[in-house]
Protein backbone atom coordinates (compact mmCIF):
# COMPACT_ATOMS: atom_id res chain seq x y z
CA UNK A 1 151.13 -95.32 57.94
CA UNK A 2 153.89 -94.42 60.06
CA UNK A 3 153.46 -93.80 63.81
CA UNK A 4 156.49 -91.03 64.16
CA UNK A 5 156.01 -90.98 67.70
CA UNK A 6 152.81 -89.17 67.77
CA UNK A 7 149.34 -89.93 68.76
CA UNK A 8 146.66 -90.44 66.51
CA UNK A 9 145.27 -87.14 67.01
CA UNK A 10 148.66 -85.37 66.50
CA UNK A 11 149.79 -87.33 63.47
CA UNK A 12 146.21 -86.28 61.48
CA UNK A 13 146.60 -82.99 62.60
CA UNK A 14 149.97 -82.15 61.09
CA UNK A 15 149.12 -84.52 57.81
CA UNK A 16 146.12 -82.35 57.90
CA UNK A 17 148.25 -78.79 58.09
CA UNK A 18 151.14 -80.30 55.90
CA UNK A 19 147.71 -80.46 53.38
CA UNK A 20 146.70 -77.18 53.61
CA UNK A 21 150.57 -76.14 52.94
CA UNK A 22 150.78 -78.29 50.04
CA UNK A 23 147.50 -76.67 48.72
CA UNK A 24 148.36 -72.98 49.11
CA UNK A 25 151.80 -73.05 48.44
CA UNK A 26 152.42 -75.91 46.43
CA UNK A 27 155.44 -77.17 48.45
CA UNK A 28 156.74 -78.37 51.80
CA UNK A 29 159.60 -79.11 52.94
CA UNK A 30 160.19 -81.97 55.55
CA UNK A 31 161.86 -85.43 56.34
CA UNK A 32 161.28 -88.15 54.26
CA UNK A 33 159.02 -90.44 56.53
CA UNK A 34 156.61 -87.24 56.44
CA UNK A 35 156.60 -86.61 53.10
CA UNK A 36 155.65 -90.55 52.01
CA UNK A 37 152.60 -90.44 54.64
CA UNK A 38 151.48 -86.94 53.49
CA UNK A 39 151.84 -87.98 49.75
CA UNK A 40 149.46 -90.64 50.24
CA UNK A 41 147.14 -88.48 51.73
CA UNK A 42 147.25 -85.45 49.39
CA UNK A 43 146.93 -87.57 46.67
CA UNK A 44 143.63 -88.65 48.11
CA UNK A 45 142.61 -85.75 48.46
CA UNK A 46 143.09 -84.00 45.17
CA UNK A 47 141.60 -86.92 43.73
CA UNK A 48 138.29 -86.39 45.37
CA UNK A 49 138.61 -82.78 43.69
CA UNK A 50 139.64 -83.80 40.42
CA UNK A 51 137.22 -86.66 39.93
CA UNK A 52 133.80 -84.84 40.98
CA UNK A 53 133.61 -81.34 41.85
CA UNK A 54 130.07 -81.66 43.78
CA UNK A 55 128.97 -80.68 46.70
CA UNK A 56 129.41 -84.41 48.54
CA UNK A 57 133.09 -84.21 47.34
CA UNK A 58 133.97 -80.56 48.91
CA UNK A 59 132.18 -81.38 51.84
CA UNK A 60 134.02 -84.80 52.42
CA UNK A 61 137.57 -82.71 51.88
CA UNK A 62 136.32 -79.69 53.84
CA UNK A 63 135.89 -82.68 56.94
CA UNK A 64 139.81 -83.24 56.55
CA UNK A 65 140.77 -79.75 55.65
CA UNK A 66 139.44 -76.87 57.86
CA UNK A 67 141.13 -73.68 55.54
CA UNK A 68 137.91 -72.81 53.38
CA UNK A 69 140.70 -70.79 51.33
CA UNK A 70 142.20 -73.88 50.86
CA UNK A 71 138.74 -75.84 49.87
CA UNK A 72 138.39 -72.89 47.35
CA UNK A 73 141.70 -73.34 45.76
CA UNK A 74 141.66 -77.10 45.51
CA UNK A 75 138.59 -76.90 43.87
CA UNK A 76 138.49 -73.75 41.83
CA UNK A 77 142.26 -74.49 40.64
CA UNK A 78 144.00 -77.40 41.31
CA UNK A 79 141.26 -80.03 40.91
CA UNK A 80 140.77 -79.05 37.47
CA UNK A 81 143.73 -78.95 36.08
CA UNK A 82 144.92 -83.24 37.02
CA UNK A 83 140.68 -84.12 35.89
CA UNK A 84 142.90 -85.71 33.39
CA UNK A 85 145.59 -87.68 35.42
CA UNK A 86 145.03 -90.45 36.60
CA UNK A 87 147.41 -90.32 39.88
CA UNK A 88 150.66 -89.20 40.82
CA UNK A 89 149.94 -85.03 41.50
CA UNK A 90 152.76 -84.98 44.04
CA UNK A 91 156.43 -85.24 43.58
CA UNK A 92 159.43 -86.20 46.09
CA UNK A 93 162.54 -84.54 46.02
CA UNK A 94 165.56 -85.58 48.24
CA UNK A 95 167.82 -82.44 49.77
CA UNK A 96 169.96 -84.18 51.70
CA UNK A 97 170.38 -84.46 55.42
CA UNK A 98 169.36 -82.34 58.41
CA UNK A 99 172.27 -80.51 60.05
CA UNK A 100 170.66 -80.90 63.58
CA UNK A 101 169.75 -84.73 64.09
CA UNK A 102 171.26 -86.06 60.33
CA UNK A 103 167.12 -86.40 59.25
CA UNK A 104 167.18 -87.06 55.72
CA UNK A 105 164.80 -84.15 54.30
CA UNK A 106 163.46 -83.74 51.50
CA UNK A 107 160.78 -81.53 49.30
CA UNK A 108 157.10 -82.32 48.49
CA UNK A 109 155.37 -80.32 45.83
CA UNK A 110 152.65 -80.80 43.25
CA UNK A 111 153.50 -81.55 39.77
């Protein structure tokens, strides 16, 4: 996992928001070393959904996601429909660079 110049603290806390994004919206747009952390972690988290929809499971993603709208819709919709995959729910899509700073950005969305 990459550091990107933030604490511990901070780095799980936008991973954790960039989640909830992903979740409700099905998109996000950011720079590249953002979007191969948060794919990692998504991907671990939808897998937790799609595998076992108990009550261990949603509690374990609830810990990492605090939106219960988001719980809802990971588990009601999105968990259900990749029970069949077996990996890769997310998708990286390069958009070239940032005007700003020249950050390469990119989009992350579910498949």
């Amino acid at each position: 996992m990459r550091k990107m110049k933030k604490n511990t603290a901070q780095r799980m806390s936008m991973l954790r928001s960039m989640t909830t994004d992903i979740i409700m919206h099905g998109q996000v747009v950011t720079t590249m070393a953002k979007a191969k952390d948060l794919k990692s972690f998504v991907e671990k988290i939808i897998t937790r959904a799609a595998r076992s929809g108990g009550i261990a499971s949603r509690r374990l993603v609830s810990k990492e996601i605090s939106s219960k709208e988001a719980v809802g819709t990971l588990f009601r919709d999105i968990g259900p429909k990749y029970s069949a995959r077996p990996g890769g729910y997310t998708r990286i899509i390069k958009l070239g660079r940032r005007r700003g700073d020249g950050a390469e950005t990119c989009r992350i969305e579910l498949v």
